[in-house]
Protein backbone atom coordinates (compact mmCIF):
# COMPACT_ATOMS: atom_id res chain seq x y z
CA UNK A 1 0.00 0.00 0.00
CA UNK A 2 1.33 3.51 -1.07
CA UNK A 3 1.81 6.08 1.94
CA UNK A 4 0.46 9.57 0.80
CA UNK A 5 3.16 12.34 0.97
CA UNK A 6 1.24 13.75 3.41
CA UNK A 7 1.30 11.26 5.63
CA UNK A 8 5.50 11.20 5.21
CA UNK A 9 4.99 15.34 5.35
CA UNK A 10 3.54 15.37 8.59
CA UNK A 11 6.26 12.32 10.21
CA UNK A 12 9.33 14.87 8.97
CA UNK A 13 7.59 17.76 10.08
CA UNK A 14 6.86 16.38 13.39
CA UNK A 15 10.39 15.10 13.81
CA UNK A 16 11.84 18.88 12.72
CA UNK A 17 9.78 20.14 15.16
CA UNK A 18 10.57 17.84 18.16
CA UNK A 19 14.17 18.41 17.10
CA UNK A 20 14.90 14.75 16.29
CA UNK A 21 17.01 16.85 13.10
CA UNK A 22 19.16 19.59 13.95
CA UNK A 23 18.97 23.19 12.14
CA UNK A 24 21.02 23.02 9.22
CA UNK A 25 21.19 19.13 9.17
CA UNK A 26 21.28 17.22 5.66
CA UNK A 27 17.52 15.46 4.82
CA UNK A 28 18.83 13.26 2.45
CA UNK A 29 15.75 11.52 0.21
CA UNK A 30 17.22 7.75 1.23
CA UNK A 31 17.68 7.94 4.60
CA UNK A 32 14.18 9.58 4.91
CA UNK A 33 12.82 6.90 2.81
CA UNK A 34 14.69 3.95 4.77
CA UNK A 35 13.54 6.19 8.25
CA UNK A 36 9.98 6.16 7.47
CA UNK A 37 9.23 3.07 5.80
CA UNK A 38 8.56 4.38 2.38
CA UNK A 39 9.93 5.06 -1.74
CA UNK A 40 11.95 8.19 -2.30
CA UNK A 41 8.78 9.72 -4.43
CA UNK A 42 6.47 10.82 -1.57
CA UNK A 43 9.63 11.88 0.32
CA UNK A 44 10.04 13.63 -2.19
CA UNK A 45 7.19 15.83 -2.49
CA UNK A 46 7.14 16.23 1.26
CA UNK A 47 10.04 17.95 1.10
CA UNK A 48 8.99 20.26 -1.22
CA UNK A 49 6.00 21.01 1.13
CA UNK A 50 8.04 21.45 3.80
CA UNK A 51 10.35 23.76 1.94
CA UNK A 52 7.35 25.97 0.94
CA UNK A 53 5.92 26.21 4.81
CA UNK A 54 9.84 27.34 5.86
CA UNK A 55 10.75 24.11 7.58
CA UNK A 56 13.64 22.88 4.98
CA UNK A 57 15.37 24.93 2.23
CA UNK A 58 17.22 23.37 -0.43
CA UNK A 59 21.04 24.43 -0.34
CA UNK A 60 23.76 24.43 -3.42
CA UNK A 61 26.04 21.31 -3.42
CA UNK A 62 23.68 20.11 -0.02
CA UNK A 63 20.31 19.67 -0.92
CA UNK A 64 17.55 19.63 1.64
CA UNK A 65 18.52 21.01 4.97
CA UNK A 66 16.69 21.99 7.75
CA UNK A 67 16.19 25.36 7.77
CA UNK A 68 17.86 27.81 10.41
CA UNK A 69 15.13 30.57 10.94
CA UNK A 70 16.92 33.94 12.34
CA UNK A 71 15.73 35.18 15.88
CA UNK A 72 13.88 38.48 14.05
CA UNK A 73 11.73 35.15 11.77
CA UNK A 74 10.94 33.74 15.05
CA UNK A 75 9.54 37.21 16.25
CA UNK A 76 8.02 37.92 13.39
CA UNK A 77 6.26 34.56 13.91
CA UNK A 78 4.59 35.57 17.23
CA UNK A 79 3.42 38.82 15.59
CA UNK A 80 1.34 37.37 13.15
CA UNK A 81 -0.09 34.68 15.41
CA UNK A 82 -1.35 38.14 17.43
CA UNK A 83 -3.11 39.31 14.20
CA UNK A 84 -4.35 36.66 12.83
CA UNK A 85 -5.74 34.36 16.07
CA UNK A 86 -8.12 37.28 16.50
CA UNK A 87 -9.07 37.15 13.26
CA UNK A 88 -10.19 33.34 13.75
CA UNK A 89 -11.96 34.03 16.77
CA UNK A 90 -14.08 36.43 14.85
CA UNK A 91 -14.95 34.55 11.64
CA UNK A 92 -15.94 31.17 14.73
CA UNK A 93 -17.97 34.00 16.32
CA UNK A 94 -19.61 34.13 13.01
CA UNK A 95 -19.57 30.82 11.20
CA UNK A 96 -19.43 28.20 13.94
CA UNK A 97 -21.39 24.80 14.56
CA UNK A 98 -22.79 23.24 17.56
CA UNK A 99 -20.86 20.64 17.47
CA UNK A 100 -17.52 23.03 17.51
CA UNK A 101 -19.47 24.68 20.58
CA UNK A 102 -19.46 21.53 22.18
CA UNK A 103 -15.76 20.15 21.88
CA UNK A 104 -14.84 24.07 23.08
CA UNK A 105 -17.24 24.06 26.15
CA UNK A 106 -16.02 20.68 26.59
CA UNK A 107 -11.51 21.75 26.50
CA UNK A 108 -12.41 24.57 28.68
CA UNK A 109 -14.27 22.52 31.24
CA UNK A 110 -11.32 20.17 31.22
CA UNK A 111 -8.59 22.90 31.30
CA UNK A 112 -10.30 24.76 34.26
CA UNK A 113 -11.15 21.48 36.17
CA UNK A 114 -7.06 20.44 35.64
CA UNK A 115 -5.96 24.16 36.49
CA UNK A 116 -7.98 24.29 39.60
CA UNK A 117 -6.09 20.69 40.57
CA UNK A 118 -2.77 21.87 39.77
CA UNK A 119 -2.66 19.12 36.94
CA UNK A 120 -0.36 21.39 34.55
CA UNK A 121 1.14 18.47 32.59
CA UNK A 122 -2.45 18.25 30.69
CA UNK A 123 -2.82 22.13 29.94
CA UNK A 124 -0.12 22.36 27.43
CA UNK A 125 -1.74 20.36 24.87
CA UNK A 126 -5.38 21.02 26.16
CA UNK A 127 -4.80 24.65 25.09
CA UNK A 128 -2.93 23.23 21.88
CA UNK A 129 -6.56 20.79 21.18
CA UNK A 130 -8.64 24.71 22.02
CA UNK A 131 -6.96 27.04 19.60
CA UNK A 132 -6.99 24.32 16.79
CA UNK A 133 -11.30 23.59 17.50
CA UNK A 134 -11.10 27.19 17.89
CA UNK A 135 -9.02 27.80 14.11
CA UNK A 136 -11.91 25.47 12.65
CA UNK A 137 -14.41 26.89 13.89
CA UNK A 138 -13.81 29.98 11.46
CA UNK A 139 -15.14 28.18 8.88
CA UNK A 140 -11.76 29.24 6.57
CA UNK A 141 -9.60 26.36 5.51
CA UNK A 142 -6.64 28.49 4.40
CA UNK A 143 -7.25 30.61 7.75
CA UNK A 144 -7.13 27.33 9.72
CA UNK A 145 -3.96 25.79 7.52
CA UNK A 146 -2.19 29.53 8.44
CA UNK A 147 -2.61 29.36 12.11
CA UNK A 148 -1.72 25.31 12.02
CA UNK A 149 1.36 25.94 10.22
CA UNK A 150 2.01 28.84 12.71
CA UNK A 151 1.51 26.70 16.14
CA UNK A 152 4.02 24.04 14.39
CA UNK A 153 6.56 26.68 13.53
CA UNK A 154 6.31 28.50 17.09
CA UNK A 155 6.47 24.92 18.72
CA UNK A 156 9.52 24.53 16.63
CA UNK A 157 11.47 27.57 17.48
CA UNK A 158 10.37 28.59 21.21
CA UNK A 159 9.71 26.41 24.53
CA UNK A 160 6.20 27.71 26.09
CA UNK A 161 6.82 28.09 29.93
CA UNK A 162 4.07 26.67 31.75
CA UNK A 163 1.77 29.75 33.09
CA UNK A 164 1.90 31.27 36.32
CA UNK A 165 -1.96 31.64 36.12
CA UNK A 166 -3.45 28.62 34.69
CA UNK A 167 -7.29 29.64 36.10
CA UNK A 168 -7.29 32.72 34.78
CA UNK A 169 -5.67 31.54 31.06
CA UNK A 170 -8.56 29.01 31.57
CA UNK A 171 -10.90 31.98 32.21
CA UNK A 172 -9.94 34.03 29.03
CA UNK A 173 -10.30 30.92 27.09
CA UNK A 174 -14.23 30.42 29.19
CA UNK A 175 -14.65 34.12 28.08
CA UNK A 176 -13.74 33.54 24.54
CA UNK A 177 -16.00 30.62 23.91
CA UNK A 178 -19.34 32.81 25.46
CA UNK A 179 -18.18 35.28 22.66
CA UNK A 180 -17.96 32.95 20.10
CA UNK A 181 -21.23 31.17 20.94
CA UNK A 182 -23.58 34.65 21.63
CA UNK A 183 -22.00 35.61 17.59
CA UNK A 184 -20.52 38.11 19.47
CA UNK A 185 -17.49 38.80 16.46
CA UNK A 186 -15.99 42.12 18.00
CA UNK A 187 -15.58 40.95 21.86
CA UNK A 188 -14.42 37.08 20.37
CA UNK A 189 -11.57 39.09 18.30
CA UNK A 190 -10.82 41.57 21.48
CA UNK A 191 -10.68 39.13 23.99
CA UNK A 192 -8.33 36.75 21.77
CA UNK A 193 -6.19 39.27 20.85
CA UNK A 194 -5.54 40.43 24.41
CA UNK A 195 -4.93 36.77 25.55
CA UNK A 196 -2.74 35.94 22.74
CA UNK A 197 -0.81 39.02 23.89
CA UNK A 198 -0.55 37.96 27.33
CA UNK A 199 0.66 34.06 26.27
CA UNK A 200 3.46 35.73 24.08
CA UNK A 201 5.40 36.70 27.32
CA UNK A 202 5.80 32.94 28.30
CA UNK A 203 7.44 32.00 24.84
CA UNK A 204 11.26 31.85 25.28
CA UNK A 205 13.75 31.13 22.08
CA UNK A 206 14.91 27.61 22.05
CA UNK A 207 18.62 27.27 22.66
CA UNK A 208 20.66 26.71 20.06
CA UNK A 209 22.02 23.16 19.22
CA UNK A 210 25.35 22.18 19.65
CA UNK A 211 25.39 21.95 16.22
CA UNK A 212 24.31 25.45 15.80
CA UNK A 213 26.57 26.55 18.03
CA UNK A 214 29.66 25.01 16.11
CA UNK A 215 28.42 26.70 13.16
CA UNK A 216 28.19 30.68 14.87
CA UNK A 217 32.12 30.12 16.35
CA UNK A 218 32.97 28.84 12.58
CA UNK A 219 31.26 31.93 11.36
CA UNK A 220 33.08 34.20 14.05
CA UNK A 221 36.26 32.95 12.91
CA UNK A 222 35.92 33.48 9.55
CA UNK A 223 35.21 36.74 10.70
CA UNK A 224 37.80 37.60 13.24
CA UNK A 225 40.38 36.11 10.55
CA UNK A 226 39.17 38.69 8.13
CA UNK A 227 38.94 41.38 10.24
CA UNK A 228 42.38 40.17 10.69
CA UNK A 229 43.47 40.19 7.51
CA UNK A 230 41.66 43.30 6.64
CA UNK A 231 43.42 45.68 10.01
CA UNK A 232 47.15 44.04 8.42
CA UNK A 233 46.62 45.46 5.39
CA UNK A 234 45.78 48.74 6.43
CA UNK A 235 48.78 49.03 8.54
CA UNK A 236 50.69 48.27 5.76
């Protein structure tokens, strides 16, 4: 039976993301193919997925790395979550379902019932599960693919500290769902925008592999040695 690209897309993607392949590492078509089980033709295509979402970029002599987004890409990243999560909230205000009512009502029970416990190794990916019920409930598929493609990419490039104030994240989201569910579009997109603000502050830049970090002093010698070069031949 033939595995869909997509299926192989979302395997590399998750590995990227969990870091199982370093910044700047080789993705070379066999030993993806051998990894996962698969031919070389929906690795293939995968990786030119991945390449268009940011996640790999094709280098001269190389071929498919892992791509090494810049601190100011990773900032940039959180910015547009704040503008377009909003966004989201308003269209679900607008074009959601019962049945996207109920699996909200339903994540924000659970997340204040586990906050109120103290069970904080459940809220991470309870509030992961609410903003992607939350994305579909817009009723926009390239909307929801945006803000999917963000959450991977943020996961990727920051560690989320776990929040001081767990009931009261829980509240916002509580807040945000009575919005959504009275089609109340303005207060859904004010009340997500000011929590989305708020959860930026807990996002910290991953540290750099050691891989990375062999690459920056290679790059700073290079430097020095030219700056080197450069100061020796204005003496002279």
């Amino acid at each position: 039976m033939r595995i869909p690209a997509h299926s192989v897309c979302t395997a590399i993607r998750d590995d990227i993301v969990s870091g199982v392949y370093e910044r700047g590492g080789r993705l070379t078509e066999e030993l993806l193919a051998r990894r996962y089980g698969v031919s070389r033709v929906p690795v293939r295509e995968a990786l030119r997925t991945l390449e268009a979402e940011g996640f790999v970029v094709t280098r001269r002599h190389a071929g498919a790395c892992v791509a090494e987004p810049t601190e100011q890409e990773a900032a940039d990243l959180l910015e547009i979550r704040t503008l377009l999560e909003p966004l989201g909230a308003a269209r679900a205000a607008q074009r959601r379902t019962e049945a996207h009512l109920k699996v909200l009502r339903g994540l924000v029970r659970l997340g204040q019932e586990r906050s109120r416990r103290g069970q904080s190794e459940d809220l991470r990916s309870l509030g992961g599960w609410f903003h992607e019920t939350l994305a579909q409930s817009s009723g926009s598929p390239g909307l929801t693919a945006l803000l999917t493609q963000l959450r991977h990419k943020i996961a990727w490039m920051y560690v989320v500290e776990t929040s001081a104030a767990p009931v009261e994240a829980w509240a916002e989201h509580a807040a945000i769902v009575d919005a959504v569910a009275r089609g109340d579009a303005e207060r859904a997109r004010s009340l997500t925008a000011a929590h989305t603000e708020r959860s930026t502050a807990v996002h910290r830049l991953r540290a750099p592999s050691r891989a990375d970090r062999g690459r920056d002093r290679d790059r700073d010698r290079v430097r020095d040695s030219q700056h080197a070069v450069n100061t020796v031949g204005l003496r002279h």
